[in-house]
Each structure stands twice: as C-alpha cells, then as structure tokens.
Protein backbone atom coordinates (compact mmCIF):
# COMPACT_ATOMS: atom_id res chain seq x y z
CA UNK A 1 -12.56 -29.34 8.05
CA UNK A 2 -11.33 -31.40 5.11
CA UNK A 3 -7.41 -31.40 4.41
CA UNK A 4 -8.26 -29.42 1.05
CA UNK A 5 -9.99 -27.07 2.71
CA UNK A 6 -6.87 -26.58 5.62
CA UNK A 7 -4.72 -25.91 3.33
CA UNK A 8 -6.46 -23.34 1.12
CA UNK A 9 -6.95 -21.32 4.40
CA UNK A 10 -3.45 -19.84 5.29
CA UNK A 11 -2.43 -18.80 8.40
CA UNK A 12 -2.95 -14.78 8.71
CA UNK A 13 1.05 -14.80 9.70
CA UNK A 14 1.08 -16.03 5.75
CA UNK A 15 -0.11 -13.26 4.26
CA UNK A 16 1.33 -10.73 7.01
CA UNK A 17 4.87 -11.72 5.52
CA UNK A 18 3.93 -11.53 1.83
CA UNK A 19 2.18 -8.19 2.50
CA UNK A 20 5.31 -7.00 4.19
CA UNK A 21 7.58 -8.41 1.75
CA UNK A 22 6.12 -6.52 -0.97
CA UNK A 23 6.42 -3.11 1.54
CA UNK A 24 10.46 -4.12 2.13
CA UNK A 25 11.23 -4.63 -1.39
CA UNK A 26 10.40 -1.16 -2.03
CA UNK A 27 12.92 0.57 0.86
CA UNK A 28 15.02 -1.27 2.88
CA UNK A 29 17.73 -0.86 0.57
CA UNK A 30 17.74 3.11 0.46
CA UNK A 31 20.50 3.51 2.53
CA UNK A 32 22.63 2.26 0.15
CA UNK A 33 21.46 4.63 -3.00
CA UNK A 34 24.35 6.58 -2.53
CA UNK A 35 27.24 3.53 -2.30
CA UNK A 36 25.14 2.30 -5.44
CA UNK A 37 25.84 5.32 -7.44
CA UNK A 38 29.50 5.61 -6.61
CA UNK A 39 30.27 1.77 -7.73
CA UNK A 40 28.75 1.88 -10.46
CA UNK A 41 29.77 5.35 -11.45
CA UNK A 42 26.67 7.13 -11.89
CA UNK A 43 25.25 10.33 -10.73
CA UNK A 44 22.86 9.81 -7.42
CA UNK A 45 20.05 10.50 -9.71
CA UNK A 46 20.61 7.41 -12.12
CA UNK A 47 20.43 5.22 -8.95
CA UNK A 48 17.64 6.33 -7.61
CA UNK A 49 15.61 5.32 -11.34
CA UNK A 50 15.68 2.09 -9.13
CA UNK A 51 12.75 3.38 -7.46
CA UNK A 52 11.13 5.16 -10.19
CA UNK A 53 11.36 1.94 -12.58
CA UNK A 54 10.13 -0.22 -9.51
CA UNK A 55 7.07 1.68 -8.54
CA UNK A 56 6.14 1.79 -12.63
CA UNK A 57 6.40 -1.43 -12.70
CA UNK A 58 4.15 -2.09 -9.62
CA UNK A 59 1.68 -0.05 -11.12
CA UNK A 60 1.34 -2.10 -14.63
CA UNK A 61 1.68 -5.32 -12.91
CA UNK A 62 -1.15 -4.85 -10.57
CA UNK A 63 -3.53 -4.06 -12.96
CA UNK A 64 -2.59 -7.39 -14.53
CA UNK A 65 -1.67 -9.46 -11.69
CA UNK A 66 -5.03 -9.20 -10.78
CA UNK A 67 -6.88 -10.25 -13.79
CA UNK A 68 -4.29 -13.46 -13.94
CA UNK A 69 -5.59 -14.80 -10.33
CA UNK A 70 -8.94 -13.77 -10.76
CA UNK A 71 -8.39 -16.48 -14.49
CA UNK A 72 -5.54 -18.86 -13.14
CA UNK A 73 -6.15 -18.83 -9.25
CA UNK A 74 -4.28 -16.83 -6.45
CA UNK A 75 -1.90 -19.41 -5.60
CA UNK A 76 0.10 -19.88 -8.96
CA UNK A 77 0.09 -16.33 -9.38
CA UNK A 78 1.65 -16.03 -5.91
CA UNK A 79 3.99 -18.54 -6.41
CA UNK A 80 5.46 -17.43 -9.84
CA UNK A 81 5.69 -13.89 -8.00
CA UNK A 82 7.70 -15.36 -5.73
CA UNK A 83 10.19 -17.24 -7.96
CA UNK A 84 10.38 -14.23 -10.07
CA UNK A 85 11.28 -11.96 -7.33
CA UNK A 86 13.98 -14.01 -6.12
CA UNK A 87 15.64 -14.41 -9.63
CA UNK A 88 15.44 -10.64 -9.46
CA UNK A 89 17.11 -9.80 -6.07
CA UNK A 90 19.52 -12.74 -7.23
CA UNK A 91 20.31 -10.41 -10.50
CA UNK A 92 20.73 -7.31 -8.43
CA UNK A 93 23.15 -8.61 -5.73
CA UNK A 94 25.25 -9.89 -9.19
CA UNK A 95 24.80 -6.73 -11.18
CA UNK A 96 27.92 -5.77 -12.56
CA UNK A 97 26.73 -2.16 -13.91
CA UNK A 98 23.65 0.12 -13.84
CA UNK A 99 21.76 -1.45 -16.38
CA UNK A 100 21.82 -4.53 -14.93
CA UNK A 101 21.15 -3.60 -11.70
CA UNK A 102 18.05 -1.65 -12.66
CA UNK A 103 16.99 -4.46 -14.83
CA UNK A 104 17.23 -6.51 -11.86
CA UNK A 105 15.32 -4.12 -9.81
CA UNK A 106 12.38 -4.41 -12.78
CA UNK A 107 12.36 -7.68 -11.71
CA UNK A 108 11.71 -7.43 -8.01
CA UNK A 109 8.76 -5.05 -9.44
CA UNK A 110 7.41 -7.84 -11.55
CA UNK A 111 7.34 -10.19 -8.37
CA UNK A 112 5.83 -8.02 -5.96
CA UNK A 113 2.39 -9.60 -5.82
CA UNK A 114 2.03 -10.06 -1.86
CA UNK A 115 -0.09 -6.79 -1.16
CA UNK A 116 -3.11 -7.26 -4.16
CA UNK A 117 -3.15 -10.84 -3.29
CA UNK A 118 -3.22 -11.36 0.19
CA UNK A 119 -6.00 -9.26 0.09
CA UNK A 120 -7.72 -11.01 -2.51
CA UNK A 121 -7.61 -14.57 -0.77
CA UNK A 122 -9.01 -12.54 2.55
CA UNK A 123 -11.73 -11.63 0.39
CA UNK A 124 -11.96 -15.07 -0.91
CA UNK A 125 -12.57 -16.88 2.39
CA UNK A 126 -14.42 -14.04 4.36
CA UNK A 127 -17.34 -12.01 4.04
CA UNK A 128 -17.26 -8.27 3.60
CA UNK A 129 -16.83 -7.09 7.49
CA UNK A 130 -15.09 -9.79 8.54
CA UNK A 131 -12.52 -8.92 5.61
CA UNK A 132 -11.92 -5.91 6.77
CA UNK A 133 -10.97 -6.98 10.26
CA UNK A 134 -8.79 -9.35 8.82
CA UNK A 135 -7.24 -6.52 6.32
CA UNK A 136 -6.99 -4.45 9.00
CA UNK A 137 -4.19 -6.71 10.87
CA UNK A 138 -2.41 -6.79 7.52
CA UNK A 139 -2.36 -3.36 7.39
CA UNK A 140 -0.99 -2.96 9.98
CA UNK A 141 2.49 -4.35 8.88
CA UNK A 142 2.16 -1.57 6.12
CA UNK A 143 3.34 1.12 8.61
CA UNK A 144 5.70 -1.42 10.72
CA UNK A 145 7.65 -2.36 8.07
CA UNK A 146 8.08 1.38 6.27
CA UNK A 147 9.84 2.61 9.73
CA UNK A 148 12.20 -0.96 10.41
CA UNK A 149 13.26 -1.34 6.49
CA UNK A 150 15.42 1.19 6.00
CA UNK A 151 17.16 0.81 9.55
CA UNK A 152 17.47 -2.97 8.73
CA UNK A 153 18.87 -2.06 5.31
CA UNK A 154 21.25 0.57 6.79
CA UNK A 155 22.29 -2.36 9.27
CA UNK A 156 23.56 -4.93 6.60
CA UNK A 157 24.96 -1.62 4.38
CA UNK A 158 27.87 -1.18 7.18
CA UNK A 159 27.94 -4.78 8.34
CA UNK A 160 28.41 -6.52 5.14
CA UNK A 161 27.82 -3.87 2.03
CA UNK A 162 25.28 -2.61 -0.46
CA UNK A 163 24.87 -6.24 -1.75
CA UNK A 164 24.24 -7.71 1.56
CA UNK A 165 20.42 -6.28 0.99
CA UNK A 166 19.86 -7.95 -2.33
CA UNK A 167 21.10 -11.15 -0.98
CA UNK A 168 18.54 -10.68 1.98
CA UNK A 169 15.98 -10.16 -0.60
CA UNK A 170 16.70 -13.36 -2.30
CA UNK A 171 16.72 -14.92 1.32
CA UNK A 172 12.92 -13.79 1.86
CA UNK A 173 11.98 -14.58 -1.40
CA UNK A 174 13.31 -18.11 -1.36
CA UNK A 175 11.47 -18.40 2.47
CA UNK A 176 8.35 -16.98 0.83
CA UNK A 177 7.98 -19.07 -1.80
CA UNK A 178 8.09 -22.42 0.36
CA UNK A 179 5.78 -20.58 2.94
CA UNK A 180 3.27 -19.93 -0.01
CA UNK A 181 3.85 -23.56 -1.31
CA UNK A 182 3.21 -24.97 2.35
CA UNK A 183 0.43 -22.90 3.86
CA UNK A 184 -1.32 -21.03 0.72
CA UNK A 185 -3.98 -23.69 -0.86
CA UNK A 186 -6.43 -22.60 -3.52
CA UNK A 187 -8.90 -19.47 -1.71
CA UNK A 188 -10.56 -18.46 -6.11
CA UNK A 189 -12.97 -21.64 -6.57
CA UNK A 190 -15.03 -19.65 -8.61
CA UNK A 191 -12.53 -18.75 -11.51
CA UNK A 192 -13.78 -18.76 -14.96
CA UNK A 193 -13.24 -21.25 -18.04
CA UNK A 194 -10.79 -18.99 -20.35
CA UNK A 195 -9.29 -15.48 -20.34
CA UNK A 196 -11.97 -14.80 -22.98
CA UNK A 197 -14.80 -15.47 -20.58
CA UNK A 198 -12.59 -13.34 -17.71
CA UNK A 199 -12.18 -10.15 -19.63
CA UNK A 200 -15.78 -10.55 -20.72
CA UNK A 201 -16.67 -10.19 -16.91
CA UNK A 202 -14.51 -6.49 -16.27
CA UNK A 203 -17.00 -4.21 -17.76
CA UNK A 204 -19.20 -5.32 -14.73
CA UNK A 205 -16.71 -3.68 -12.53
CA UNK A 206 -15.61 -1.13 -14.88
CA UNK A 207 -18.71 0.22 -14.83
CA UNK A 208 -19.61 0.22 -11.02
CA UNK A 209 -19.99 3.45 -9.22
CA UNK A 210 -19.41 1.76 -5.86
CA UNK A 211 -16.23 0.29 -6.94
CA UNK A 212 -15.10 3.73 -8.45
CA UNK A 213 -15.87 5.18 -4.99
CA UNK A 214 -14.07 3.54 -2.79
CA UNK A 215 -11.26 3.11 -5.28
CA UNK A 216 -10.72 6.91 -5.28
CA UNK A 217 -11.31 7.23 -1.42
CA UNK A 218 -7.99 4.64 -0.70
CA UNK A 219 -6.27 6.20 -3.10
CA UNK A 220 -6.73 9.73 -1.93
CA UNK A 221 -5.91 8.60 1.50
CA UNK A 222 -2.79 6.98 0.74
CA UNK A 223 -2.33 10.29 -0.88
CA UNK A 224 -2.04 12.35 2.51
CA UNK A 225 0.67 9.66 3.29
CA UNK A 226 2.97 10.61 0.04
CA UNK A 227 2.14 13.87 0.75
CA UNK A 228 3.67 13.81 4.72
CA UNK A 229 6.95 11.94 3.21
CA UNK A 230 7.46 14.06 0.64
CA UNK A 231 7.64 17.16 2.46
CA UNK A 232 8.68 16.78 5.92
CA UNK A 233 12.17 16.55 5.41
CA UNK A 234 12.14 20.26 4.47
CA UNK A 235 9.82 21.61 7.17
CA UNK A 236 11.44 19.78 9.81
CA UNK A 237 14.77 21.29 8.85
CA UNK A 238 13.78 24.76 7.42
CA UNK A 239 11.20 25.20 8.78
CA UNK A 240 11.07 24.17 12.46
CA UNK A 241 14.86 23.35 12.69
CA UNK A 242 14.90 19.97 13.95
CA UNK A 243 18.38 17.89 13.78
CA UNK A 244 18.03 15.04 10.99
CA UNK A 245 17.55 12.33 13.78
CA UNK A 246 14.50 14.15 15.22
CA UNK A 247 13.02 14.48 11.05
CA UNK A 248 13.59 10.79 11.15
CA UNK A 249 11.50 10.12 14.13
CA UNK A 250 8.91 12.32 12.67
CA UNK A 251 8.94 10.60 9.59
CA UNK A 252 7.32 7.84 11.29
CA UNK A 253 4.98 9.87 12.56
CA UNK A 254 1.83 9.17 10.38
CA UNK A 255 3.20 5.38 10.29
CA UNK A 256 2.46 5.24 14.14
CA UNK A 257 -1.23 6.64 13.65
CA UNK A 258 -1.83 4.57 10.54
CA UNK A 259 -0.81 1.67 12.82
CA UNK A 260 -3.36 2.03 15.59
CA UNK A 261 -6.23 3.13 13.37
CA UNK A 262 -5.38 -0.37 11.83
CA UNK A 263 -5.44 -1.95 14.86
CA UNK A 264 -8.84 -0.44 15.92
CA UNK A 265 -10.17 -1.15 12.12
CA UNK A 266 -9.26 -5.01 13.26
CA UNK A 267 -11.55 -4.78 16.36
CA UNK A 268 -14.60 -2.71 14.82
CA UNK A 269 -15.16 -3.75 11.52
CA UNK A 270 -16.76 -7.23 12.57
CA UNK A 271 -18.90 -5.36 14.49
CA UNK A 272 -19.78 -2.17 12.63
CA UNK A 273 -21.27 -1.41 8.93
CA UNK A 274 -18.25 -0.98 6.10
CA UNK A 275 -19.26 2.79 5.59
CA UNK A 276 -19.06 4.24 9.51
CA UNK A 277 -15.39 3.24 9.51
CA UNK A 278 -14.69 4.48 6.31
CA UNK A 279 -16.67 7.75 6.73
CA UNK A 280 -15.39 7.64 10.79
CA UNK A 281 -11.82 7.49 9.99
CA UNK A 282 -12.18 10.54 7.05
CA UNK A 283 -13.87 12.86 9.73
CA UNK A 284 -11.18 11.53 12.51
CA UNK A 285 -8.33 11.98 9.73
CA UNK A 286 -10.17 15.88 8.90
CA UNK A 287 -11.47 17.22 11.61
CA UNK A 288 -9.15 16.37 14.23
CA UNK A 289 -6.14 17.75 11.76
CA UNK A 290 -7.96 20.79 11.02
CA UNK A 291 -8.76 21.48 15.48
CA UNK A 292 -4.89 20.86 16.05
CA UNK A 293 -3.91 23.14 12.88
CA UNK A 294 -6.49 26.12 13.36
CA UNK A 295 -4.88 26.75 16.64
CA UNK A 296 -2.68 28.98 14.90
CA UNK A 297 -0.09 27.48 17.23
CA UNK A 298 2.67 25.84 14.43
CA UNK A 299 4.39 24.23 16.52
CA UNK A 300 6.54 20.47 15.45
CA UNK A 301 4.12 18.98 18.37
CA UNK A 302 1.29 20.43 17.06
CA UNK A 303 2.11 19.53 13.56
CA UNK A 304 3.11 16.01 14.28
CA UNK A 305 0.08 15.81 16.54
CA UNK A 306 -2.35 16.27 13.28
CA UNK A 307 -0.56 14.24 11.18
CA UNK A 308 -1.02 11.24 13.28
CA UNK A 309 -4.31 11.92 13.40
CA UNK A 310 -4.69 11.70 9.32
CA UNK A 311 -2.60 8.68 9.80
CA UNK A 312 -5.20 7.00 12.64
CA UNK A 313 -7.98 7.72 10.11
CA UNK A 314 -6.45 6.38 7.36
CA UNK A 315 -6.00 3.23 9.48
CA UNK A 316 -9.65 3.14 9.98
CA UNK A 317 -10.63 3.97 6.58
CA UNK A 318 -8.01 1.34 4.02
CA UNK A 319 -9.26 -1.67 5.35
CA UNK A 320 -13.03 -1.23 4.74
CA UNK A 321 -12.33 0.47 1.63
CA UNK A 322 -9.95 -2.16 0.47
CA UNK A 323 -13.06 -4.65 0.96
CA UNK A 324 -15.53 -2.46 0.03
CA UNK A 325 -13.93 -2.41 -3.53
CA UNK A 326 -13.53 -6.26 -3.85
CA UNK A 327 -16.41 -6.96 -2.46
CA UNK A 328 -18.45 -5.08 -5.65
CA UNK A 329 -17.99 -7.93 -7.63
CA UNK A 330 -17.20 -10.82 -5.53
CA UNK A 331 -15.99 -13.13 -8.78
CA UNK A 332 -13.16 -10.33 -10.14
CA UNK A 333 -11.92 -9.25 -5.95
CA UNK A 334 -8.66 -9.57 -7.63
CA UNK A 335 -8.83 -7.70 -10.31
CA UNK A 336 -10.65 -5.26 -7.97
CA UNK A 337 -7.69 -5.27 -5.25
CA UNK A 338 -5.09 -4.80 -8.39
CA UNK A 339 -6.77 -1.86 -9.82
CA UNK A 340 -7.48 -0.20 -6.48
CA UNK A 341 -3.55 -0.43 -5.77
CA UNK A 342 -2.26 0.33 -9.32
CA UNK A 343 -4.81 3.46 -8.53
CA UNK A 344 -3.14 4.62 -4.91
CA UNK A 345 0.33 3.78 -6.15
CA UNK A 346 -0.35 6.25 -9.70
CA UNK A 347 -2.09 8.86 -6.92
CA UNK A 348 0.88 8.73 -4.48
CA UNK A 349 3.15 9.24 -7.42
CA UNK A 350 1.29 12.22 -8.38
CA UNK A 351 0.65 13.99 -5.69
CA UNK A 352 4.28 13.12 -4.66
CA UNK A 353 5.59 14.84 -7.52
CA UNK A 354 3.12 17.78 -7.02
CA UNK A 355 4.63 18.18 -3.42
CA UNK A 356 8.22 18.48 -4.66
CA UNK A 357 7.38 21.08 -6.91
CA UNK A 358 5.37 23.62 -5.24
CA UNK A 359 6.52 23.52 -1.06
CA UNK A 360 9.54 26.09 -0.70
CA UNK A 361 10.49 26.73 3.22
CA UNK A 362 8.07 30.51 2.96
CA UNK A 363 4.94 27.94 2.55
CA UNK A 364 5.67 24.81 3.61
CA UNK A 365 4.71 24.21 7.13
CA UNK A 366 1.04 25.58 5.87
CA UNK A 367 0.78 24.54 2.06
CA UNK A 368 1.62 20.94 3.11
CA UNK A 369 -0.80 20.45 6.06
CA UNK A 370 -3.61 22.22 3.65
CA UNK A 371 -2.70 20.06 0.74
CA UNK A 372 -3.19 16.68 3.35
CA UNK A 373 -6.59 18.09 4.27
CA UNK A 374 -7.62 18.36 0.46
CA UNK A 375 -7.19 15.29 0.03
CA UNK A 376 -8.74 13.90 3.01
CA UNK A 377 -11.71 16.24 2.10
CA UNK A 378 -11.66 14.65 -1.12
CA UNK A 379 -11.44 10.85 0.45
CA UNK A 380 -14.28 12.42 2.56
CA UNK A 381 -16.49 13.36 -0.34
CA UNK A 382 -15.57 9.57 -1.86
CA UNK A 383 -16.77 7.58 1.10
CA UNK A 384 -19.83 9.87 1.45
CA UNK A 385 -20.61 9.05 -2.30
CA UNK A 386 -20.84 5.45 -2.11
CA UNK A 387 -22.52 5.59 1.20
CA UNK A 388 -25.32 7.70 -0.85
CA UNK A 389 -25.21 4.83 -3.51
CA UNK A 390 -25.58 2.34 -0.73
CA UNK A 391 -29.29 3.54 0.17
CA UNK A 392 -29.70 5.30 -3.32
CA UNK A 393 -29.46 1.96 -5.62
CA UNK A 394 -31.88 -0.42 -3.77
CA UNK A 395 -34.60 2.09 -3.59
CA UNK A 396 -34.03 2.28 -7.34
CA UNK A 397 -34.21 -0.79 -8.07
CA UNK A 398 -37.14 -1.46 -5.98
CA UNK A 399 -38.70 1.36 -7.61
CA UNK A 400 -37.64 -0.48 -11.01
C-alpha cells in the first residue's frame, strides 16, 4: 500500500473519537444547566435553549455538511468542523452572558460533523456489508458515551466549575483536529467538478425509494430511544417509585442493549445480507418487547427487560441501515449519511416533544412502552419495504 493510500485510510480508533465527540458535545455538560442559569441570571428554561439551539443547528448543518464533502472532500470538511468547534467551546468557556454563551453553543452545533462523516469515509473505503460491520463498532460508542458524559461533566462541574466543561471541549477539539490532520487522508476520490454538477446529482437520491426506506427505518428507531429518555424519569418515580439513582441506572438501560446489538451487528454483517439484520433486529426490538410486556406483569424488571431488548435491535438494525442508505448512491454517501441524520435527529425531536405532552403518571408505564412499539412497528414496516424493493426492482427491470 502506497503512502497516499495509508493515509487516506484512518485508523477505526479515528473515527470512534470523532463519532463520540460529536455524542459528548451534546451532554456532558448537563449537569451544569442549572449553575448556568443562576450566573448568568436566567430562568432554567433560557439555559436549557442551549440544547434546543444545538440540536437545530445539527439538523440544518447535516443536511449541508453532507453535500459540502460529497463537492469538497471529507477531509476539509472534517477539519474546518473541527476548528470551528473549538472556536466555539473557546467562546462558551469566555461567555460573559446568555447570549453569548448560546451563540457559542451555535457554534459547537456548526462543528459537529464527526457522526455524518465518519460514516461517510466507512462507506468510502468499504463495500456495503463490510460497512456495516465497521459502523457497527462506531456505534457502539453512541451508547458508551451517552451514559459516561454527563458523569464526566458532573465530575469537572464540582472539581473545577461549569467552565471547566467548555474548556474540555476546546481540549478535544484541539486533539481532534491534529488527529484528523494526522490519520484522516482523502477516502471521496470520486467528487464532482463544481457545486453545479453536485446538486445536479441529488434528484438521483431524492428520488430513490430505497434510500427513503431505510432513511425512515433509522429514524424511527432512534425514535424508540427519545421516546425511553423522555419518559422514564416519570415512570420510574411515579410510577414504580424508584429513588433518582436507580432512574439513573435505568436510564442507561436501552444504551446497554443498543451496545451489544452493535457489537453483534459488528460480527454478522460481513457475513449476512444488509436486510436480515435490519429486518432481525426490528422483530428482536418488537417481538421480544411485546412477550416481556403482554405478561401483564409491570414490573421495573420487566419493563427495563423490554426496553433493552428495543435497544439490542436497534443495535442490529442502525448500522445496516446507516449503509443501506449511503450505499443507494455510492457518489452522494455523504449527502446520504447527512440527510439520514438531519432525518433521526428532526424524528427524535418530534416524537420527544410528543412524549412530554401526552404521558401523565395514570398512563405512563403503558402509553410509553405502546408508543416504543409503534414505532418499532413502523421501523418494521420500513425495512420490510425496501426488502420488497430489493427483489421487486430487478425483476422490473429485467422485465423492462
């Protein structure tokens, strides 16, 4: 192997940090919300617009982060996320008043590139299965770092302040950006000549069925997730009357399953078709919750018992999904993986916001366990669909 072609193969460890960068920047600073509001003099729900205005953010940026790698190449794209989210974490740990700290917050959104990328250089060097072993390793640091952030976070809060996150941030970012400079060559060799010739190429993906089809089933399965986090807070207190240390540990329940149906994703998918671990991990993620739940028997094992079985089969599903949907159109995998997570971020938002509004401690324990199976049903019906387009479109166009 040439020297050009070392370095535009990173290391997996590479993009396991920039994928779990991208997961940190969103909580390990929550601890602090509440010292946030009280400096600056604002009521807790001003502060917390720092999450609001971040995830917006995310979602605008990945539709166009994409597009710019698919044009300019992942690793300038990477690297100018980098740079920008370090100017951003430098503006928060300086912010002198809300607006500045929120501003600098917008910032850390704008930089947050590591999750749509890595996966689009994965896609880049590897073919569709073996993608999805490698994506499933990644993902795996997407229910790791949920569960550590916010203890890390908490950590620096008492040991050195609120600002003692921000200046981690910048920290990681700095590290990042010579990791990415060092070990993250050129993976898009096949980028086209101008922007105008780029956006000329998105109606090809625009208008794929397949792509639409395993877009919606990640982003309904990342739904169950918003779903679980949403509401377990109030059925583990109201409902089953657990002490806040024992909601916490059930918090990461899902997390934990997500985690080993990752793991397993990593070992199968070389060896199995992209639509049996997709459709495997919906009926794991369904049926299993629905056994454990029909028992009648609401019990927090019970409960916790199904949930980590939505979590394994989301495990099993995101990675083949994730590289189902690049895969589509090989030439635009970024602007694939950008849309695909602008999609689940919009969809956990949603359905996030749905969850807040209608669970009440009288229906919560069974309106949030039916409203995960929904939408695992749903993610169901999505990875069924393209599976029928799989064996429907060739026998069409042989019939053409």
């Amino acid at each position: 192997m040439s020297d050009a072609e070392q370095r535009a193969a990173p290391h997996l460890n590479t993009l396991i940090l920039l994928t779990a960068m991208s997961v940190l920047s969103l909580n390990m600073f929550l601890p602090s919300l509440a010292a946030i509001a009280d400096e600056f003099g604002v009521d807790y729900a001003v502060a917390n617009l720092s999450m609001g205005a971040f995830l917006a953010v995310t979602v605008v940026l990945q539709v166009i982060i994409g597009p710019l790698s698919d044009r300019y190449g992942r690793r300038p794209v990477m690297l100018a996320g980098m740079v920008v989210f370090t100017i951003g974490s430098i503006w928060c740990f300086w912010a002198q008043d809300i607006g500045g700290f929120l501003s600098g917050r917008m910032l850390q959104a704008a930089g947050v590139v590591g999750i749509a990328l890595s996966r689009a250089v994965v896609r880049d060097m590897h073919e569709p299965k073996e993608a999805a072993s490698m994506l499933g390793y990644i993902s795996m640091v997407m229910a790791i770092a949920p569960m550590t952030g916010p203890t890390i976070g908490g950590f620096l809060h008492e040991a050195f302040g609120w600002r003692s996150n921000f200046a981690v941030y910048a920290l990681i970012g700095a590290g990042l950006l010579w990791l990415t400079w060092r070990d993250l060559g050129e993976t898009n060799t096949n980028r086209a000549a101008t922007m105008g010739e780029q956006f000329a190429t998105y109606p090809e993906l625009l208008k794929s069925r397949r792509f639409w089809g395993y877009a919606m089933c990640s982003s309904l399965s990342v739904g169950a997730f918003y779903i679980y986090i949403t509401g377990i807070v109030l059925i583990g207190v109201s409902v089953f009357g657990l002490r806040p240390t024992t909601v916490g540990m059930t918090v990461g329940a899902i997390a934990v399953g997500f985690s080993l149906g990752s793991f397993l994703s990593g070992r199968l998918a070389k060896r199995l078709p992209l639509w049996q671990l997709m459709i495997g991990g919906r009926v794991v993620g369904l049926c299993v919750g629905f056994a454990i739940v029909l028992t009648g028997f609401v019990h927090p094992v019970t409960y916790v018992g199904a949930v980590i079985f939505v979590g394994m089969g989301n495990g099993l599903t995101l990675p083949s999904t994730n590289s189902g949907a690049m895969s589509v159109r090989p030439k635009l995998a970024g602007s694939a993986s950008g849309l695909s997570g602008a999609m689940s971020v919009a969809m956990g938002a949603a359905l996030t916001s749905l969850t807040g509004a209608v669970l009440t401690p009288d229906n919560g324990a069974v309106l949030m366990m039916a409203m995960m199976l929904a939408v695992v049903a749903a993610s169901l019906l999505c990875a069924l669909y393209v599976r029928w387009l799989d064996v429907v479109e060739p026998l069409a166009e042989e019939a053409g």
